[in-house]
Protein backbone atom coordinates (compact mmCIF):
# COMPACT_ATOMS: atom_id res chain seq x y z
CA UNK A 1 0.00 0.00 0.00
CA UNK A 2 1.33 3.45 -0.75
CA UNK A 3 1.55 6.26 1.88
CA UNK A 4 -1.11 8.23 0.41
CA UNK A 5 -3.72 4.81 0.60
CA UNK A 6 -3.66 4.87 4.22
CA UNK A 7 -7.11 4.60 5.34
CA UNK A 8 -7.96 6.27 8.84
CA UNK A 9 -8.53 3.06 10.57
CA UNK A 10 -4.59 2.59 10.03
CA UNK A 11 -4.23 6.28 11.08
CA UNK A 12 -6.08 5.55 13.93
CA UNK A 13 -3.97 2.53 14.73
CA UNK A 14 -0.61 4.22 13.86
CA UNK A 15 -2.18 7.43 16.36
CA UNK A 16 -2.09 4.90 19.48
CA UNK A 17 1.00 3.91 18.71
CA UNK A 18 2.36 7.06 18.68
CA UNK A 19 0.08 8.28 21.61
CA UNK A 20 1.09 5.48 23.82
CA UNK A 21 4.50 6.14 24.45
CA UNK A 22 3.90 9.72 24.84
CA UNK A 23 2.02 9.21 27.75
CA UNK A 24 4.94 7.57 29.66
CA UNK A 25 8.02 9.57 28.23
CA UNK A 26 7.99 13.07 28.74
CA UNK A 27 11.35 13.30 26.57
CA UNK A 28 9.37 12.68 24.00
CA UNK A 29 8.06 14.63 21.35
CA UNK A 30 5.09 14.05 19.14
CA UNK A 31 6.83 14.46 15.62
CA UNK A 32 9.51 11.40 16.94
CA UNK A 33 6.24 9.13 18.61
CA UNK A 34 4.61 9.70 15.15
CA UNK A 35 7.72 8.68 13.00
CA UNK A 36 8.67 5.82 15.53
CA UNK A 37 4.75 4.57 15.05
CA UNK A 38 5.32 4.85 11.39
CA UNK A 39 8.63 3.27 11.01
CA UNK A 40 7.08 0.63 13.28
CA UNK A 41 5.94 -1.05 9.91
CA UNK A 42 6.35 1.51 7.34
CA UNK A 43 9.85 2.14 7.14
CA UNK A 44 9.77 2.35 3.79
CA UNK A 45 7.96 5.58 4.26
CA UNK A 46 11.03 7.41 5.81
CA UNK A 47 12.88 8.81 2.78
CA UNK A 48 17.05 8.94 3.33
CA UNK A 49 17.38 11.86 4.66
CA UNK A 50 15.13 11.81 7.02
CA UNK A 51 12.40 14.03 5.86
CA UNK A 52 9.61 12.02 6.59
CA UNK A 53 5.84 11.54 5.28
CA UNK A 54 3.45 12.24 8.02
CA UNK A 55 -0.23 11.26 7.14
CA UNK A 56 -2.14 14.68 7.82
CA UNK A 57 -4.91 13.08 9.95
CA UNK A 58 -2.12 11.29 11.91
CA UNK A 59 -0.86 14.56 13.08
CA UNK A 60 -3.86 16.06 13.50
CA UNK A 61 -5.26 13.07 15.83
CA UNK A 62 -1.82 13.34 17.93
CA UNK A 63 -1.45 16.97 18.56
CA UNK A 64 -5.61 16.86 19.33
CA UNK A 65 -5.35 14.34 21.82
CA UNK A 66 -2.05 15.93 23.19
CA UNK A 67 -3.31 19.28 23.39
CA UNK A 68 -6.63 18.32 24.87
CA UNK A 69 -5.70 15.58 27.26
CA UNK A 70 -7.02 16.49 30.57
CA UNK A 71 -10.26 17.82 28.63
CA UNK A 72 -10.48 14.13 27.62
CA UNK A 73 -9.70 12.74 30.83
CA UNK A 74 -12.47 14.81 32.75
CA UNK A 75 -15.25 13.58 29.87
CA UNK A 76 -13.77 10.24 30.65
CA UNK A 77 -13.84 10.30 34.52
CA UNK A 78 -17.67 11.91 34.32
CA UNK A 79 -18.45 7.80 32.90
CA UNK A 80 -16.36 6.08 35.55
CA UNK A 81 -19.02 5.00 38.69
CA UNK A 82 -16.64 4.05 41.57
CA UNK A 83 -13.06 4.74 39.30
CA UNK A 84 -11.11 7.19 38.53
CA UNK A 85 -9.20 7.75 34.96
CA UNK A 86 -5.41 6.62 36.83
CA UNK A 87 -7.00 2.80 37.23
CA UNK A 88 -7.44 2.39 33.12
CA UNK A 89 -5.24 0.54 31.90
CA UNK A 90 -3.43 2.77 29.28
CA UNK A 91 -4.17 1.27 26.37
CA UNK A 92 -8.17 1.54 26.99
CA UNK A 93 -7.11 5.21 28.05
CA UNK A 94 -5.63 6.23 24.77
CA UNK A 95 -8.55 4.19 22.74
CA UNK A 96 -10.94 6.54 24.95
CA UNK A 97 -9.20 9.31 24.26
CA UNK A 98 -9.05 9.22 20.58
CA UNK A 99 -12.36 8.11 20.00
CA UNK A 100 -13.75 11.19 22.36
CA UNK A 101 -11.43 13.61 20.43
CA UNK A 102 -13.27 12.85 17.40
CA UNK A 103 -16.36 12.62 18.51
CA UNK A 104 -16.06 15.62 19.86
CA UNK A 105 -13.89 17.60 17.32
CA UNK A 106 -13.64 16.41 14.40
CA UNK A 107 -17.02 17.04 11.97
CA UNK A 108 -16.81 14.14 9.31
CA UNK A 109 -16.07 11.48 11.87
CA UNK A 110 -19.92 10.14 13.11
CA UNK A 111 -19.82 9.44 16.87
CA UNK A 112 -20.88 6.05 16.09
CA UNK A 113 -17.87 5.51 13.66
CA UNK A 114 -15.72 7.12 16.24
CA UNK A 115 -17.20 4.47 18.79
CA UNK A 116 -16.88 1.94 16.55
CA UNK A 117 -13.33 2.50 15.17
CA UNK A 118 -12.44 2.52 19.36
CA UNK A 119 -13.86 -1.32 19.01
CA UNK A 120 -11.85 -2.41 16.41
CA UNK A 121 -8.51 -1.29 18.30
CA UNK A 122 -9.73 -2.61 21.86
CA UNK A 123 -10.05 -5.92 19.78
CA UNK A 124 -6.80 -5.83 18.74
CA UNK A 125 -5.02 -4.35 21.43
CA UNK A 126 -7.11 -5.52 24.18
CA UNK A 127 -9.16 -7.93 25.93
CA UNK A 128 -12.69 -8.40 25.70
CA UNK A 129 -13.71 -6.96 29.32
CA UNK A 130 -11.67 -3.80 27.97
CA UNK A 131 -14.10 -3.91 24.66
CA UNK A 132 -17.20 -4.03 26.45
CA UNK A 133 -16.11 -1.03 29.06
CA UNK A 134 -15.08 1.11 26.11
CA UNK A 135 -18.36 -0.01 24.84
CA UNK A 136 -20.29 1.00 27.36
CA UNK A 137 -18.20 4.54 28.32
CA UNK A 138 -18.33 5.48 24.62
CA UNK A 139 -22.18 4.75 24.36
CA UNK A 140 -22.81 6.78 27.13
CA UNK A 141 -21.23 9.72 25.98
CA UNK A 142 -22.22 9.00 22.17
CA UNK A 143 -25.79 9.36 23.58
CA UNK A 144 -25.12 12.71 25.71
CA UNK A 145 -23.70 14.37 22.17
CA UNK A 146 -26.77 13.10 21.02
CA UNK A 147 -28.88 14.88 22.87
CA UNK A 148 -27.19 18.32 22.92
């Protein structure tokens, strides 16, 4: 597949992977999370001097979820009964946190896609108790953006 093919289910994918480490490493800046996520299994993407191809969306996902992070975590936390946002496991954190930003932000994105999309990488990244709690967070707040 060439680097302009990359559908935003892959974006998404290549986003966690970028937004993972950046959660832990505070050396860490977003344009070397994104490249390490892309070189992950794209290498062939980073031309020889180093100049390298950064999907659009991909930033645009990473930078959102960067910038609004604790705005994320406080729509999270207002869907935890009896837990609080540290207790996630980071993984289901990040999935949250992506699927809220676009819900939330980003126009051409449906909230059910979004919710749906946040499925797909729980599946894959996850465990099925993990699916069914982003499941249920996301359809609670997919229903309170309905309503506004």
């Amino acid at each position: 597949m060439n680097k302009e093919g990359l559908t935003r289910r892959e974006i998404r994918e290549k986003a966690l992977q970028a937004l993972f480490p950046l959660d832990f490493n505070v050396d860490l800046n977003k344009k070397d999370a994104i490249v390490q996520a892309l070189e992950f299994d794209h290498e062939d993407w980073i031309s020889a001097d180093e100049e390298e191809f950064v999907p659009e969306y991909l930033d645009f996902l990473v930078e959102g979820v960067v910038v609004k992070k604790q705005e994320l975590d406080q729509l999270i936390q207002n869907y935890l009964k009896n837990w609080s946002v540290q207790r996630l496991a980071k993984i289901d954190l990040i999935i949250l946190r992506i699927a809220l930003f676009e819900m939330n932000y980003v126009s051409d994105v449906p909230g059910k896609v979004a919710l749906n999309e946040a499925l797909e990488l729980t599946k894959k990244y996850s465990d099925d108790a993990s699916r069914k709690f982003v499941n249920g967070v996301l359809s609670n707040a997919l229903k309170d953006l309905e309503k506004e």
